[in-house]
Protein backbone atom coordinates (compact mmCIF):
# COMPACT_ATOMS: atom_id res chain seq x y z
CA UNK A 1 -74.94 -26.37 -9.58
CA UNK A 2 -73.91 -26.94 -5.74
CA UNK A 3 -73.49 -23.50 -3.78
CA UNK A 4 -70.56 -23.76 -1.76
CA UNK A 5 -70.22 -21.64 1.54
CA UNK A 6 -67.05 -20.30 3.07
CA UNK A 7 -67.01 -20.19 6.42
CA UNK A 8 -64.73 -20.65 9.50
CA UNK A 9 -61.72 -19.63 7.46
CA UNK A 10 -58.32 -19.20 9.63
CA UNK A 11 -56.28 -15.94 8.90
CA UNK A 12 -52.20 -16.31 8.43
CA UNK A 13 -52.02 -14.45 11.51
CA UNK A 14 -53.69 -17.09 13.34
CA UNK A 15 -52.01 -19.74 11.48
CA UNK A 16 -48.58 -17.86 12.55
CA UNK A 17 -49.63 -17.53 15.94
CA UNK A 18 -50.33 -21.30 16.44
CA UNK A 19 -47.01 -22.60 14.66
CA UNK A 20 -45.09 -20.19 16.98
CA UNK A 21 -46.81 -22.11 19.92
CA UNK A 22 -44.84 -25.12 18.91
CA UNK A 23 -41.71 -25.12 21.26
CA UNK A 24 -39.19 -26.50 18.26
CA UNK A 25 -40.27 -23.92 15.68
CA UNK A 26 -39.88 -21.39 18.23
CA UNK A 27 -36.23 -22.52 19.27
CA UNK A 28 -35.96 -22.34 15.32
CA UNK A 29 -37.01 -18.90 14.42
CA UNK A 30 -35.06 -17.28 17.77
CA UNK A 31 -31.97 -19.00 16.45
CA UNK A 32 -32.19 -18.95 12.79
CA UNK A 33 -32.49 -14.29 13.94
CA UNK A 34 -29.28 -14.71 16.18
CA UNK A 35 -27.41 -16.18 12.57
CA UNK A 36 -28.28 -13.08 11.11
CA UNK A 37 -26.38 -11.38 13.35
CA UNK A 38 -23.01 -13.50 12.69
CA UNK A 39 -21.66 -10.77 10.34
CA UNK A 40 -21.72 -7.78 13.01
CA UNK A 41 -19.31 -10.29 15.40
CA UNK A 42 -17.13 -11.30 13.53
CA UNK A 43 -16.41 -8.39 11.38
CA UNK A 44 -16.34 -8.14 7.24
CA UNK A 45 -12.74 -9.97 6.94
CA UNK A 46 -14.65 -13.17 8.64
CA UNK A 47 -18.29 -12.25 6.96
CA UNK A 48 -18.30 -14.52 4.13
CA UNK A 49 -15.18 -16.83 5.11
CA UNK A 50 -17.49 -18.55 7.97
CA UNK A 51 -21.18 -19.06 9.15
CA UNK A 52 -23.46 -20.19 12.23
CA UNK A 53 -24.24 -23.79 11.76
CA UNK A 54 -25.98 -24.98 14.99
CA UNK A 55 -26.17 -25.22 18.20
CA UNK A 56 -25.13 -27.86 21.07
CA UNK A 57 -26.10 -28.59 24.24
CA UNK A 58 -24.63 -26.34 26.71
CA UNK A 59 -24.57 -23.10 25.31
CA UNK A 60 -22.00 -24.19 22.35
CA UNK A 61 -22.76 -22.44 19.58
CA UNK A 62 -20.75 -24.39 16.40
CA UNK A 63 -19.60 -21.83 13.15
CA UNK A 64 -18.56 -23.73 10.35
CA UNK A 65 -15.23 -21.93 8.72
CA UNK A 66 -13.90 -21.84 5.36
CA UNK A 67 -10.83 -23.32 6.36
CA UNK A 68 -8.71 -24.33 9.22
CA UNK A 69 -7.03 -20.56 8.91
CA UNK A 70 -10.31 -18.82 9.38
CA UNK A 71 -10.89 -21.09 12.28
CA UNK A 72 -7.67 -20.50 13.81
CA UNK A 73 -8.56 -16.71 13.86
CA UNK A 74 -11.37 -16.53 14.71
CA UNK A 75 -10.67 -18.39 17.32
CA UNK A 76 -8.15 -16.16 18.47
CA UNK A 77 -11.39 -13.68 18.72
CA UNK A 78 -13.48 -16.02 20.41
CA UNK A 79 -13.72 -13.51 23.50
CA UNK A 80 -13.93 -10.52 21.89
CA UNK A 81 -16.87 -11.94 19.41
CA UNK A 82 -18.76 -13.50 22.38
CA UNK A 83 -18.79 -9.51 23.96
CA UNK A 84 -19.81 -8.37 20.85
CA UNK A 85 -22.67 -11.04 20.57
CA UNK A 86 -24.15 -10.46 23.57
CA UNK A 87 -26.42 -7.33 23.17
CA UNK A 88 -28.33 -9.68 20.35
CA UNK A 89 -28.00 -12.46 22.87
CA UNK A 90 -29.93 -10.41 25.45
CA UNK A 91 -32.71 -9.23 23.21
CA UNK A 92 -33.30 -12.99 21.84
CA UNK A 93 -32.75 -14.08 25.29
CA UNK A 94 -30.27 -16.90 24.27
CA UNK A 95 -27.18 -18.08 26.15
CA UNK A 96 -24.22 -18.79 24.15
CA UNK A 97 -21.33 -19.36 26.60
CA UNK A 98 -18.55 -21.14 24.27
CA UNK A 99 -18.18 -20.78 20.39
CA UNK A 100 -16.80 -23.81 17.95
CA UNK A 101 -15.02 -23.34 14.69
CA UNK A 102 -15.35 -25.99 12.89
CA UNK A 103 -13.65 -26.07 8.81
CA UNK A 104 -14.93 -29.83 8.66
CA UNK A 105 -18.78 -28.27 8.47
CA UNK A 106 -18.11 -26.00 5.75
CA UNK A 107 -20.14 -26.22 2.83
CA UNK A 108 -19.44 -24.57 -0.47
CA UNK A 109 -22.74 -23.09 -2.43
């Protein structure tokens, strides 16, 4: 029987460490933290009736919406949900100058 040796084994630390090197997955993680976030902005009434779905060039970030309503208010809250935002903004150190409600990019689960 063959005896095998371990040796030069990686840790998950170091394996974490070396995926968060990678600009993209960076962008990712920062991001995907400042979604989590959406429900404090908008408020419970606009919690579950819309959603951060990416982000565009420029500072843009788009929201899907549950309908054309929903998008209509919240745009009608764009300011005051861009002040609220930006304490979480600040500690991610993300710029979001402009927000886009979009119904069209709503998906039902």
């Amino acid at each position: 029987m063959k005896k095998v040796l371990y040796t030069n084994f990686v840790s998950t630390e170091e394996i974490i460490a070396d995926m968060l090197e990678d600009k993209d997955i960076k962008k990712a993680v920062t991001r995907s933290n400042l979604y989590k976030f959406w429900s404090k902005a908008a408020g419970e009434k606009f919690a579950d009736k819309s959603k951060p779905y990416s982000m565009l060039g420029g500072g843009t970030m788009v929201i899907a919406c549950e309908n054309a309503i929903v998008a209509q208010e919240l745009m009608l809250k764009k300011t005051q949900i861009l002040v609220k935002l930006q304490p979480y903004l600040k500690s991610l150190n993300i710029k979001v100058k402009d927000l886009k409600f979009d119904p069209k990019k709503w998906q039902f689960d």
